[in-house]
Every structure is written in C-alpha cells, then in structure tokens.
C-alpha atoms as a PDB file:
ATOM      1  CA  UNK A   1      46.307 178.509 153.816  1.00  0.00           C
ATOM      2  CA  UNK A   2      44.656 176.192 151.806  1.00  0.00           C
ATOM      3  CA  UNK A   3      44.726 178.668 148.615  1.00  0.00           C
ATOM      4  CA  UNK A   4      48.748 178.802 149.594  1.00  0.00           C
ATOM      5  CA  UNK A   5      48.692 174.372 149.844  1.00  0.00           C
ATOM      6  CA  UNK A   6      47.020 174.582 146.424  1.00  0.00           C
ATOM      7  CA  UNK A   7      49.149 177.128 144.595  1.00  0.00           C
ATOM      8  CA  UNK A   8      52.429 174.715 146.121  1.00  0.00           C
ATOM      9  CA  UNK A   9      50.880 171.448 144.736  1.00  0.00           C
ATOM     10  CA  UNK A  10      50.154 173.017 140.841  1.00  0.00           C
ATOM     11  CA  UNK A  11      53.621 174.592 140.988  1.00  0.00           C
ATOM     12  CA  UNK A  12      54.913 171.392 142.009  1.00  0.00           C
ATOM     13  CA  UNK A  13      52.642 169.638 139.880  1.00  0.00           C
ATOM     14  CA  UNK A  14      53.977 171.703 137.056  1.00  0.00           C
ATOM     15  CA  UNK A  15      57.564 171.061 137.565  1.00  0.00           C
ATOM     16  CA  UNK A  16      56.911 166.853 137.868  1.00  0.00           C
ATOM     17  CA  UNK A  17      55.613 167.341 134.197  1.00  0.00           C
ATOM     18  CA  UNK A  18      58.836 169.319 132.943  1.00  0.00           C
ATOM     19  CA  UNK A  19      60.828 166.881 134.558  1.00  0.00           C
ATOM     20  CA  UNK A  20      58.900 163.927 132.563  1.00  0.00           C
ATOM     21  CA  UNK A  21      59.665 165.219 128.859  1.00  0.00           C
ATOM     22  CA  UNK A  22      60.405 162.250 126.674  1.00  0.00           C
ATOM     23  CA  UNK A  23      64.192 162.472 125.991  1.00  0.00           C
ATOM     24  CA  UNK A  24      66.393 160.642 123.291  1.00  0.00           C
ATOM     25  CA  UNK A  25      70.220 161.143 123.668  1.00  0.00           C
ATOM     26  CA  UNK A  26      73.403 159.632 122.092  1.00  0.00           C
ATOM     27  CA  UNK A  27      76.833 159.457 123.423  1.00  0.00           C
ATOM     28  CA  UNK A  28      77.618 160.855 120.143  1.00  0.00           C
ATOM     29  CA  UNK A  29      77.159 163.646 118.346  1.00  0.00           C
ATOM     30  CA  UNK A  30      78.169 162.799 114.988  1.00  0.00           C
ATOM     31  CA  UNK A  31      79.117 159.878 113.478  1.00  0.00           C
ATOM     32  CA  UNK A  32      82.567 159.823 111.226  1.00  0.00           C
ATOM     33  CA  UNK A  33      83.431 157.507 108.862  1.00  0.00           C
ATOM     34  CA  UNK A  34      86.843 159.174 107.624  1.00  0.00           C
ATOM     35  CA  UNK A  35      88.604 157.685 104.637  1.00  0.00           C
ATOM     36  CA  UNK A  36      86.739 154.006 103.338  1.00  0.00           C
ATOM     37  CA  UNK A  37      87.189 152.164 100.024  1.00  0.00           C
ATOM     38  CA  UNK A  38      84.485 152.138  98.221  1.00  0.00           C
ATOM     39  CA  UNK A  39      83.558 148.480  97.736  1.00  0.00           C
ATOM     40  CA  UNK A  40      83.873 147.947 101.165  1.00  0.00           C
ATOM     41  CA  UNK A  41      81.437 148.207 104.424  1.00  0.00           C
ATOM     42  CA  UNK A  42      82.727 149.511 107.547  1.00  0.00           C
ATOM     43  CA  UNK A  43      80.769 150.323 110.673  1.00  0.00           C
ATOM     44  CA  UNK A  44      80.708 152.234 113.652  1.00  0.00           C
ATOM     45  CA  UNK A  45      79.043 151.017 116.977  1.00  0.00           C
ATOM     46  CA  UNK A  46      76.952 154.291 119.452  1.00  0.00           C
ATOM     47  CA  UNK A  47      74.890 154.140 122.446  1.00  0.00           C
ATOM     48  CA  UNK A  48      71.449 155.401 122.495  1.00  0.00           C
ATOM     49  CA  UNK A  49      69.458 155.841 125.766  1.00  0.00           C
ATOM     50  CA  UNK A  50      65.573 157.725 126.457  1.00  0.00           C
ATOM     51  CA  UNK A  51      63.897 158.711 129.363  1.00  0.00           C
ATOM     52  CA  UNK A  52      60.073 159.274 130.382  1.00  0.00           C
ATOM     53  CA  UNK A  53      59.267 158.064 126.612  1.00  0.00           C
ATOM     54  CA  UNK A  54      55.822 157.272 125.481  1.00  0.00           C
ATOM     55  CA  UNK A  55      56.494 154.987 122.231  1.00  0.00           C
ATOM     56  CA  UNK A  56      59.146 153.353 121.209  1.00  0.00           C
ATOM     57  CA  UNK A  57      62.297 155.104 119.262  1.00  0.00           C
ATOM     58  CA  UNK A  58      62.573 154.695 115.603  1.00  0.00           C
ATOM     59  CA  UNK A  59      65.745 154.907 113.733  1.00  0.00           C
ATOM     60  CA  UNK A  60      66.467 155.809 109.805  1.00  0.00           C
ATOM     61  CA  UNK A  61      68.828 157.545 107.938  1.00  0.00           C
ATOM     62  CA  UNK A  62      68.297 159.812 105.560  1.00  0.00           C
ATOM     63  CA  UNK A  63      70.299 160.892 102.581  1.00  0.00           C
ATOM     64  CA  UNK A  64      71.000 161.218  98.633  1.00  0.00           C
ATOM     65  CA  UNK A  65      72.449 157.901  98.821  1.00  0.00           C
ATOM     66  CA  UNK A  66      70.400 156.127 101.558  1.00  0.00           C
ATOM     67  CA  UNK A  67      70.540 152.941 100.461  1.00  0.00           C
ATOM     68  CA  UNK A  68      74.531 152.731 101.164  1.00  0.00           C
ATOM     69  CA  UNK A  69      73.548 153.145 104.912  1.00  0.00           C
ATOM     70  CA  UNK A  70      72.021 150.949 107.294  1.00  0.00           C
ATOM     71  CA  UNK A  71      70.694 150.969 111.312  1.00  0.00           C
ATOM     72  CA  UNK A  72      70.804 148.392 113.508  1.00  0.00           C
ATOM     73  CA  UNK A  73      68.493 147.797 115.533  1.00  0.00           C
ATOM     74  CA  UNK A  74      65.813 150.096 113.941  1.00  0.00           C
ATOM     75  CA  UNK A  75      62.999 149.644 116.767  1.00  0.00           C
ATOM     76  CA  UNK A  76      64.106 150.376 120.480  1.00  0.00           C
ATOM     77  CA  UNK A  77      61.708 150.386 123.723  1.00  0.00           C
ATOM     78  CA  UNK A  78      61.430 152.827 126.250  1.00  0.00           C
ATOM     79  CA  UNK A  79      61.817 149.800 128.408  1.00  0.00           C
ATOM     80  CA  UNK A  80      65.650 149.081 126.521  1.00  0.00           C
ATOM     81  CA  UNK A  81      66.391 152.775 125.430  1.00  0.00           C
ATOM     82  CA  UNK A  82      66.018 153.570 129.626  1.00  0.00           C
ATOM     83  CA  UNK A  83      69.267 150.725 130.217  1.00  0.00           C
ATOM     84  CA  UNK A  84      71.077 151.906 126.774  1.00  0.00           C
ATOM     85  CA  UNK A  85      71.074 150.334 123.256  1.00  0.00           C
ATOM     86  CA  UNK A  86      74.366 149.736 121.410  1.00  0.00           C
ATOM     87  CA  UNK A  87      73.091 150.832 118.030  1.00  0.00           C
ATOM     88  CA  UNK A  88      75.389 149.668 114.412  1.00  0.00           C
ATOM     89  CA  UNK A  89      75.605 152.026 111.703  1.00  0.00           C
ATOM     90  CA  UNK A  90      77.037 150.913 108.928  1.00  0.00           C
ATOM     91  CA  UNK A  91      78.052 152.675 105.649  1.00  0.00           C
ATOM     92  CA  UNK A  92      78.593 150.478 102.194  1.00  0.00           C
ATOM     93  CA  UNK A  93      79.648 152.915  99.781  1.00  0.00           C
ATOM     94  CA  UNK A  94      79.285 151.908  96.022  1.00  0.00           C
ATOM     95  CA  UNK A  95      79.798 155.763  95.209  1.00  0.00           C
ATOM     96  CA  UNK A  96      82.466 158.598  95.981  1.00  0.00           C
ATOM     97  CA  UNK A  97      79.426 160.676  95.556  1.00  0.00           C
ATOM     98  CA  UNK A  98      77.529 159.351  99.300  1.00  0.00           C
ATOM     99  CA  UNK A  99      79.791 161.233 101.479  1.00  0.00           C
ATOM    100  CA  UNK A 100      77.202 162.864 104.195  1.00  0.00           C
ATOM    101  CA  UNK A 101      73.665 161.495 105.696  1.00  0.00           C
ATOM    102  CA  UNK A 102      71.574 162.430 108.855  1.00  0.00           C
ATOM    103  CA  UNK A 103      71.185 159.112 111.673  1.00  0.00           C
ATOM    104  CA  UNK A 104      67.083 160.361 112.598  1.00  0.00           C
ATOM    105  CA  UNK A 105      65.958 158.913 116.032  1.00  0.00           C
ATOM    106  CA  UNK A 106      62.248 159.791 116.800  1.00  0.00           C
ATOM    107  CA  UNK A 107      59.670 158.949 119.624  1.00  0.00           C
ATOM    108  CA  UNK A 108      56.200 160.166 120.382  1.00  0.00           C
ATOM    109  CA  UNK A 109      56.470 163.943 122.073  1.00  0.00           C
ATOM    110  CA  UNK A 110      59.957 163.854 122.074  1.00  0.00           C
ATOM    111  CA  UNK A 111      62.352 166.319 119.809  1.00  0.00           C
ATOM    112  CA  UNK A 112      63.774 164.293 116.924  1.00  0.00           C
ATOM    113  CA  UNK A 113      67.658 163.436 117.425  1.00  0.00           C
ATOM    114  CA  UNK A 114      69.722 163.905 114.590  1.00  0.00           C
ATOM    115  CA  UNK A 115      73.575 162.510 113.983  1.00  0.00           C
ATOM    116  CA  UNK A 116      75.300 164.044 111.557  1.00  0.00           C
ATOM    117  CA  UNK A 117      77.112 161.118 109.355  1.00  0.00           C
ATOM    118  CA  UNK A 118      80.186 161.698 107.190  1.00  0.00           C
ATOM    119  CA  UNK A 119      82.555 159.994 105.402  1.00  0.00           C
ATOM    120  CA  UNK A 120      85.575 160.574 102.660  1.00  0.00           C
ATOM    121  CA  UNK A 121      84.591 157.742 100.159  1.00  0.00           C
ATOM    122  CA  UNK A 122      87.896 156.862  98.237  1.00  0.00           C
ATOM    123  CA  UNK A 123      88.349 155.311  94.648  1.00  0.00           C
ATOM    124  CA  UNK A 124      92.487 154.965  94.345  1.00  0.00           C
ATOM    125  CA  UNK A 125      92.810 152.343  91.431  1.00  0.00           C
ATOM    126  CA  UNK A 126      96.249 151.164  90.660  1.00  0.00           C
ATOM    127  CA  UNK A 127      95.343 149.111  87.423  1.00  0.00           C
ATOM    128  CA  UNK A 128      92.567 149.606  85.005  1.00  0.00           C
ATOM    129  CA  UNK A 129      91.801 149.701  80.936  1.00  0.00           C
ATOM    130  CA  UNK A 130      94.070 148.034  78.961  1.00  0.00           C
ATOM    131  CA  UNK A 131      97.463 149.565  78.630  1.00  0.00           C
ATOM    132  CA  UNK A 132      98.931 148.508  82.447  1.00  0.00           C
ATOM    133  CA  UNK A 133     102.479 147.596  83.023  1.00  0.00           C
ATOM    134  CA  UNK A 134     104.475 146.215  86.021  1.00  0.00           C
ATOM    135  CA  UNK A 135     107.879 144.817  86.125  1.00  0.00           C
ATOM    136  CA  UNK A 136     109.823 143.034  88.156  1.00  0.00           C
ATOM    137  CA  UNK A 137     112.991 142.248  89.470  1.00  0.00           C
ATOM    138  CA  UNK A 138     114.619 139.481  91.927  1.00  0.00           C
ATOM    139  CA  UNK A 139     117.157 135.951  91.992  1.00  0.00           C
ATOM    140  CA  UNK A 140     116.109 133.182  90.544  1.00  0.00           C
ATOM    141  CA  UNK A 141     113.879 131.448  93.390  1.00  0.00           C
ATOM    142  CA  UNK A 142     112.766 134.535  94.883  1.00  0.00           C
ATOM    143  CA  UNK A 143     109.372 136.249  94.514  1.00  0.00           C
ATOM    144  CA  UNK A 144     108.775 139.692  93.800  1.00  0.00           C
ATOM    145  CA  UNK A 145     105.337 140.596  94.174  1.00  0.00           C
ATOM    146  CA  UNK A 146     102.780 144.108  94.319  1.00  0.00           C
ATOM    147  CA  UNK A 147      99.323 144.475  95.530  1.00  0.00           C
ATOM    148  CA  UNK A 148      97.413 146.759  92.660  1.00  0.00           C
ATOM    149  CA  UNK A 149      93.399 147.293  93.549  1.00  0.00           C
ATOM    150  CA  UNK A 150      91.367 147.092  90.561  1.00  0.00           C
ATOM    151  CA  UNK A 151      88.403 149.193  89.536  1.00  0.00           C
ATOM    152  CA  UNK A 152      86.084 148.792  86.910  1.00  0.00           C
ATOM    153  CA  UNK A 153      84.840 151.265  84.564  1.00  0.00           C
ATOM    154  CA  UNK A 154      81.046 151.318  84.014  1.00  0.00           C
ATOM    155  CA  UNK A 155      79.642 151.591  80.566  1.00  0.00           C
ATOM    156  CA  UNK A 156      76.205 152.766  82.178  1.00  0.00           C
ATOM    157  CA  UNK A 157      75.389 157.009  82.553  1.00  0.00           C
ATOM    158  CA  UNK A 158      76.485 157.388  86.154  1.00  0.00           C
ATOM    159  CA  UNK A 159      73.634 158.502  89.103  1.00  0.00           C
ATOM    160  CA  UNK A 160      72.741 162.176  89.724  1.00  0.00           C
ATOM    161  CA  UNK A 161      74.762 162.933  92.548  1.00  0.00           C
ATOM    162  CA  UNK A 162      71.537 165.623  93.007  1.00  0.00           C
ATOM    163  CA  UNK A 163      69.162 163.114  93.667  1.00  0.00           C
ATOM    164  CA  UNK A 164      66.304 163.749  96.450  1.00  0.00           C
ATOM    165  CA  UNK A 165      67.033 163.111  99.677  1.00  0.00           C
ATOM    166  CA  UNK A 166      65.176 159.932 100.783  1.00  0.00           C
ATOM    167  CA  UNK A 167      64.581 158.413 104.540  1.00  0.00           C
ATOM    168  CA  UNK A 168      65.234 154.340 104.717  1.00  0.00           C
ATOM    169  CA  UNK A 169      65.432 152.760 107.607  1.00  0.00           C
ATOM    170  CA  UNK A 170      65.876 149.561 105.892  1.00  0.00           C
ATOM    171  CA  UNK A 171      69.028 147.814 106.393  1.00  0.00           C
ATOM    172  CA  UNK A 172      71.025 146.867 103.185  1.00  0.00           C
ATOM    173  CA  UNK A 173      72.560 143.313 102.486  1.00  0.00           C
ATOM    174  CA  UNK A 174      76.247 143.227 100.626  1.00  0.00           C
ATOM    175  CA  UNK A 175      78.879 140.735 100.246  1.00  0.00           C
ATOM    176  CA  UNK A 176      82.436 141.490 100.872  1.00  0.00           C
ATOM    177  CA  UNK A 177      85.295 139.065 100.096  1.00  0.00           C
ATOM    178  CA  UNK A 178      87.980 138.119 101.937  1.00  0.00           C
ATOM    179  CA  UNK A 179      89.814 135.350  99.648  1.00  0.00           C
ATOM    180  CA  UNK A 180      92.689 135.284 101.780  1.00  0.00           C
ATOM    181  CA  UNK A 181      90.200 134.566 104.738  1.00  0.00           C
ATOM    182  CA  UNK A 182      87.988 132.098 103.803  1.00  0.00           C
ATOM    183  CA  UNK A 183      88.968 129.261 100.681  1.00  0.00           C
ATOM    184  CA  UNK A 184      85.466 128.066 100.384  1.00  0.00           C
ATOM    185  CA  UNK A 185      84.224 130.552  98.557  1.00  0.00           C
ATOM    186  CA  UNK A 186      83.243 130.413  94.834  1.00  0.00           C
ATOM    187  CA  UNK A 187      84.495 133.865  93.403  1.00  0.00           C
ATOM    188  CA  UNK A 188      84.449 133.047  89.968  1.00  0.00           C
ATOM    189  CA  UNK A 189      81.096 133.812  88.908  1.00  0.00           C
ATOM    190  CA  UNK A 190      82.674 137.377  89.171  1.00  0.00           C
ATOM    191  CA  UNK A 191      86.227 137.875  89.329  1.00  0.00           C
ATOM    192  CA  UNK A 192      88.606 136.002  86.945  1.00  0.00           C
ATOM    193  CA  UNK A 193      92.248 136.091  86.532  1.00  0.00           C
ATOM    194  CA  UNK A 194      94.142 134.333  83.334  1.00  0.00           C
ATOM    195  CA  UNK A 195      97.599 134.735  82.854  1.00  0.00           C
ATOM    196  CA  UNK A 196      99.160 134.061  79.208  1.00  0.00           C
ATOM    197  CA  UNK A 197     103.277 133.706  78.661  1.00  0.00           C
ATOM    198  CA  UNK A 198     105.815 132.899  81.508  1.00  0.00           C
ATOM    199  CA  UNK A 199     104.972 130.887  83.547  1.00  0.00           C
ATOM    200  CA  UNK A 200     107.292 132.452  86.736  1.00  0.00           C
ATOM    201  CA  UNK A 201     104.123 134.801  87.244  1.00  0.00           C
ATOM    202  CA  UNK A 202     101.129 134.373  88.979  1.00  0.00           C
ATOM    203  CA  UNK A 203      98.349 136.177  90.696  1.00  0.00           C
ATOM    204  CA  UNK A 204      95.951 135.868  93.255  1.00  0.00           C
ATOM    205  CA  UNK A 205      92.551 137.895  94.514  1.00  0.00           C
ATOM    206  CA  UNK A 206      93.571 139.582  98.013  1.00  0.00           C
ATOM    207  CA  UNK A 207      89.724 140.854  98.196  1.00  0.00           C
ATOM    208  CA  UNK A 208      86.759 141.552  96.079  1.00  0.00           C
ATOM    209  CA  UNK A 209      83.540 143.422  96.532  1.00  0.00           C
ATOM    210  CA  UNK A 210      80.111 142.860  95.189  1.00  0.00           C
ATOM    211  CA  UNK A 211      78.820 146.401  96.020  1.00  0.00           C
ATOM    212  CA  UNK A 212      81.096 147.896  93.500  1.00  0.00           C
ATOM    213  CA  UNK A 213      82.833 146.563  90.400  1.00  0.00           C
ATOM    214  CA  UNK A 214      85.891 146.213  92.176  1.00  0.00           C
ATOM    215  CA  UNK A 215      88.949 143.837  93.423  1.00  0.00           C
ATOM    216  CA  UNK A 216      92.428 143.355  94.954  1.00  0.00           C
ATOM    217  CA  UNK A 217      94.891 141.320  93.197  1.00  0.00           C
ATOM    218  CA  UNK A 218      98.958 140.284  94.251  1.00  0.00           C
ATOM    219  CA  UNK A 219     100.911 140.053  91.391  1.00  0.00           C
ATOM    220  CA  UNK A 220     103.566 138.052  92.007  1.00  0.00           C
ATOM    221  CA  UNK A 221     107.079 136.731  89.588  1.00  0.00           C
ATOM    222  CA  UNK A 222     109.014 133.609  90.868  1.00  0.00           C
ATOM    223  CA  UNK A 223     111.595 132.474  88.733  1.00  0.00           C
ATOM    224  CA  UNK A 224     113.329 129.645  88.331  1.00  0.00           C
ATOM    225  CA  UNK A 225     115.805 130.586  85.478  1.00  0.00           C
ATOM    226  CA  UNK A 226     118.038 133.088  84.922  1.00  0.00           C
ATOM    227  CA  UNK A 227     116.579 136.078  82.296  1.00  0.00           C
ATOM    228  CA  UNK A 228     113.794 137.851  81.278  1.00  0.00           C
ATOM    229  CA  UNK A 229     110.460 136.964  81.651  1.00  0.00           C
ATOM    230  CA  UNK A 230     106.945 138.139  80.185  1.00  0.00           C
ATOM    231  CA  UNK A 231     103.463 137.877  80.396  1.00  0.00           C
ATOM    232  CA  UNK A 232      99.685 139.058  80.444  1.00  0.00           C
ATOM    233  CA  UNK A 233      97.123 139.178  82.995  1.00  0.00           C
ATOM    234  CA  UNK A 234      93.706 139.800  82.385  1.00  0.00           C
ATOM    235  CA  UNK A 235      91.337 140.346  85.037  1.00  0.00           C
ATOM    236  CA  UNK A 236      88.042 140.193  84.529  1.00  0.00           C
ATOM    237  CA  UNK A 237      84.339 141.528  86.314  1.00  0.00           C
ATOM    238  CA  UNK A 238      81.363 139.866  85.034  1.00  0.00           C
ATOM    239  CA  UNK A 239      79.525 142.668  86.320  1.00  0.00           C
ATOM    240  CA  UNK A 240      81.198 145.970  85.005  1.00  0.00           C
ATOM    241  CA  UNK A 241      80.166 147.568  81.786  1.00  0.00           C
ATOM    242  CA  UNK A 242      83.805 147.277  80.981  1.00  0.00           C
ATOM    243  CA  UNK A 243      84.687 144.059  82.410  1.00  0.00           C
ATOM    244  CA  UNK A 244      88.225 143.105  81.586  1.00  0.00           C
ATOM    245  CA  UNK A 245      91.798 145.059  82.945  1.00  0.00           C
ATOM    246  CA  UNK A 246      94.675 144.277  80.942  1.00  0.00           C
ATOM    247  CA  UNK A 247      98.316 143.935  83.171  1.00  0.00           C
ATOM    248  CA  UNK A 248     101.559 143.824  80.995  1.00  0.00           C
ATOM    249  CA  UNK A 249     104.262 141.748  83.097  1.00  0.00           C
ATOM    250  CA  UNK A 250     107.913 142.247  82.303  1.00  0.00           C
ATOM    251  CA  UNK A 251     110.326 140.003  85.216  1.00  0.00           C
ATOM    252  CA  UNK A 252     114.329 139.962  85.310  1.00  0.00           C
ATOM    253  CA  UNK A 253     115.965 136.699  87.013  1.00  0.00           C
ATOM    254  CA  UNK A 254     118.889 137.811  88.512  1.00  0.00           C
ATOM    255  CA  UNK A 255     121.769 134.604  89.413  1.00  0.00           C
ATOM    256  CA  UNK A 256     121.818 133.588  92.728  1.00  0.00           C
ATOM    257  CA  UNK A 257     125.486 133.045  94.022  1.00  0.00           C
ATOM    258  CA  UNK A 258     124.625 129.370  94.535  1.00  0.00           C
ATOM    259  CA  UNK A 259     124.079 129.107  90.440  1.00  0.00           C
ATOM    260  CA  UNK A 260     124.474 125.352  90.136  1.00  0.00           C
ATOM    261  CA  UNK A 261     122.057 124.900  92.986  1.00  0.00           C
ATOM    262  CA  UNK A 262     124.133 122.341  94.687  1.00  0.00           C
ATOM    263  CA  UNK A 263     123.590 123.739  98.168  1.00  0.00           C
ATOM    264  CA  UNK A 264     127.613 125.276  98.295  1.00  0.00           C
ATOM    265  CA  UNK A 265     128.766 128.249  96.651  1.00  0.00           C
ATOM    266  CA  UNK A 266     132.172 127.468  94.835  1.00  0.00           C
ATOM    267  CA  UNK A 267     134.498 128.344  92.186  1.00  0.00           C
ATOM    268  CA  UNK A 268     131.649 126.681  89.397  1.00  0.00           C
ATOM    269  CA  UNK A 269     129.359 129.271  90.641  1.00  0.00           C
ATOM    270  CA  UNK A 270     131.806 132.267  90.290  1.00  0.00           C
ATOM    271  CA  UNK A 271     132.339 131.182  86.596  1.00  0.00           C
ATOM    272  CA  UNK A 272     128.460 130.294  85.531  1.00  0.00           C
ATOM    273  CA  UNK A 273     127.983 134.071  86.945  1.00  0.00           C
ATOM    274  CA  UNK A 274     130.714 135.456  84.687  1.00  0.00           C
ATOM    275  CA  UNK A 275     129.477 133.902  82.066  1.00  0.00           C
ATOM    276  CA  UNK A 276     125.929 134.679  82.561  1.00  0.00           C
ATOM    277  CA  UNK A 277     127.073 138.562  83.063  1.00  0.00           C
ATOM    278  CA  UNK A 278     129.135 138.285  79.528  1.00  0.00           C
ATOM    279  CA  UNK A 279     125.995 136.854  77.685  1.00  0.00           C
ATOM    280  CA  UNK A 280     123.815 140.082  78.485  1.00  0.00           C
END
C-alpha cells in the first residue's frame, strides 16, 4: 500500500512539474507592417503574457537592418508578463532594403518566442533631380495645387543589403514632421523651398523626415491675372549627397465670368472675355 501511495505521489509529483514549464506566448504570431514610406515610423501594438517563469522576459529584434526596429518595453516580469504586457514595436525604415526581422522574447528555462516581422518598405518619388515639370490650370482667383513627395538622391555607396544579422534590443530615436500639425517647429535647418518668377505660385512642406533624405511638398498656383504664368522651385535637403530638386512651374489663368470683379456679371464682362479669347 504504501509502495502504491508512493508510486501515486512521484507520478503526481511528476505531472505538477510539467504543468510548471515557464511559458512565453503572444496573441500574435507575426507581426505585419504592409506597405510604409520610408521616412516614416509606424508601429504596431501586441500582447505578451508568461506563466510559471523564473526570470524576467527579454525582448530584441534581430535583423540585417536592426537598428530601423525598436521594442517597447524591453524588460517584462513574471509578476507583469502573468496579467499581460501591451508591448510597441515599431519599424523606422530609412531603407527599401529592411523588409523582414525576427521580435526574440526569452526567459530563463523557457523556449525562446519568435515573431516573424515584415514589411513592404516603399520609395514612390514624384519629383527629384533637376529636370521636373508641373503645370497648371484654373480662373483667375482659384488655386490649383498637387502634392509631389520628394526624395533625395545620396551621393554616398549605398549599405550591403547582405549585412550580418545583428540582435538590438535598443530602441531607436527619429524625428518625423508634421508641418501641417505643429507651426512651432524650425524645419529649416533641413528642408528649404525658394521659388523664383511668378509670383501666383507657392509651396509649402506637407511633411518631412529626418530618418531619410526625404519630404512632402503642395505645390500650389493662385492667380490673380489673366495668362500664363512661370516659375522655379527648388527644394533643398541639407542632408542628402544631392541636396537640391529642381520643379519647373508652367500656370494658365483662365477669365472668370465676373472679369471686372465688380461682384455682377454683365454685358462688360461678356466683352473683356471676347476680347481676352481674341488676344490668344
């Protein structure tokens, strides 16, 4: 009986000690980024929970490019990892070339988690060297405007896209501006725009990033006379290799049917539009 008791009590003993196998899990099991800009951080928020562990869980990322990710937080305790963890990865791509990593969570005597990370890095420029053009078309006293996204060329020999993989769990700090967002900001220790000619056209920085040499501008043409219209905008990164985008700017006033601008549309304005049409 009492070789039957002690049998029972190791078998049960045996099965307590499964049972208490430091776990990590995720209620994820890969993290993906889909299309981003390059230029421009984005992040994605998972939950991360242990059992029965013995030390605390330490997150890093590893990857060719392992400095464009980051973890947040990159300690948990049992104690927190037991009621859940929201944990931030973020991705800052300054490179079409860091498109995959691996999200490593590991704990003393428990298997190593690992979260697949991808992402489809994107460079779509609209304006760059020298030889751009846009045109334009609208009344006089209208605006026509486009959004083009500039990107810098760099005049340095571009990174191995074979580097080693490398493990950092440090986390990364970039700037991203939002002009539109937030006035008080001094861009122009990086991003300049000039305009020379007409002076119907202007333009304005929509964004700007200081990860990559790169920048959203509106372009926009508001005339107030009747014609054609030209000018030149140069944009300008103080920290490219090739720091300066040249914009050709051709605009067309069309006559509003209110041509003397006296508020009422009458027989004067019928005949200053004839006469207009005739002189093109």
């Amino acid at each position: 009986m009492k070789i039957r008791f002690l049998l029972l009590s190791m078998m049960m003993l045996g099965d307590l000690l499964a049972w208490a196998n430091p776990v990590i899990e995720a209620n994820v099991d890969s993290v993906q980024f889909g299309q981003v800009d390059v230029g421009y951080p984005v992040s994605k928020i998972i939950r991360v929970t242990g059992s029965d562990l013995e030390g605390n869980i330490n997150l890093a990322v590893e990857a060719r490019f392992a400095d464009e990710y980051s973890v947040s937080p990159k300690t948990i305790t049992p104690e927190d990892a037991e009621r859940g963890v929201f944990v931030q990865v973020k991705y800052s791509p300054s490179t079409t070339w860091s498109d995959w990593a691996n999200l490593v969570l590991t704990s003393e005597n428990a298997a190593d988690l690992v979260i697949p990370i991808t992402a489809d890095p994107q460079r779509n420029p609209t304006i760059y060297g020298y030889n751009n053009q846009r045109s334009y078309s609208t009344h006089v006293g209208k605006t026509a405007s486009s959004v083009e996204v500039a990107y810098f060329a760099d005049a340095e020999v571009p990174t191995d896209p074979n580097q080693p993989v490398v493990r950092s769990p440090m986390n990364a700090s970039f700037n991203v501006f939002d002009i539109e967002d937030d006035d008080f900001i001094v861009y122009s220790d990086i991003y300049q725009l000039s305009i020379e000619g007409d002076d119907c056209f202007s333009a304005k920085l929509v964004r700007a990033s200081s990860i990559a040499n790169t920048c959203t501008v509106r372009i926009s043409y508001n005339p107030m006379t009747c014609g054609t219209h030209h000018a030149v905008l140069n944009v300008t990164c103080s920290t490219a290799g090739a720091p300066l985008i040249v914009v050709n700017l051709d605009g067309e006033a069309l006559p509003n049917a209110d041509v003397d601008g006296d508020g009422e549309v009458s027989i004067n304005d019928l005949s200053s539009l004839i006469d207009f049409l005739l002189d093109m």
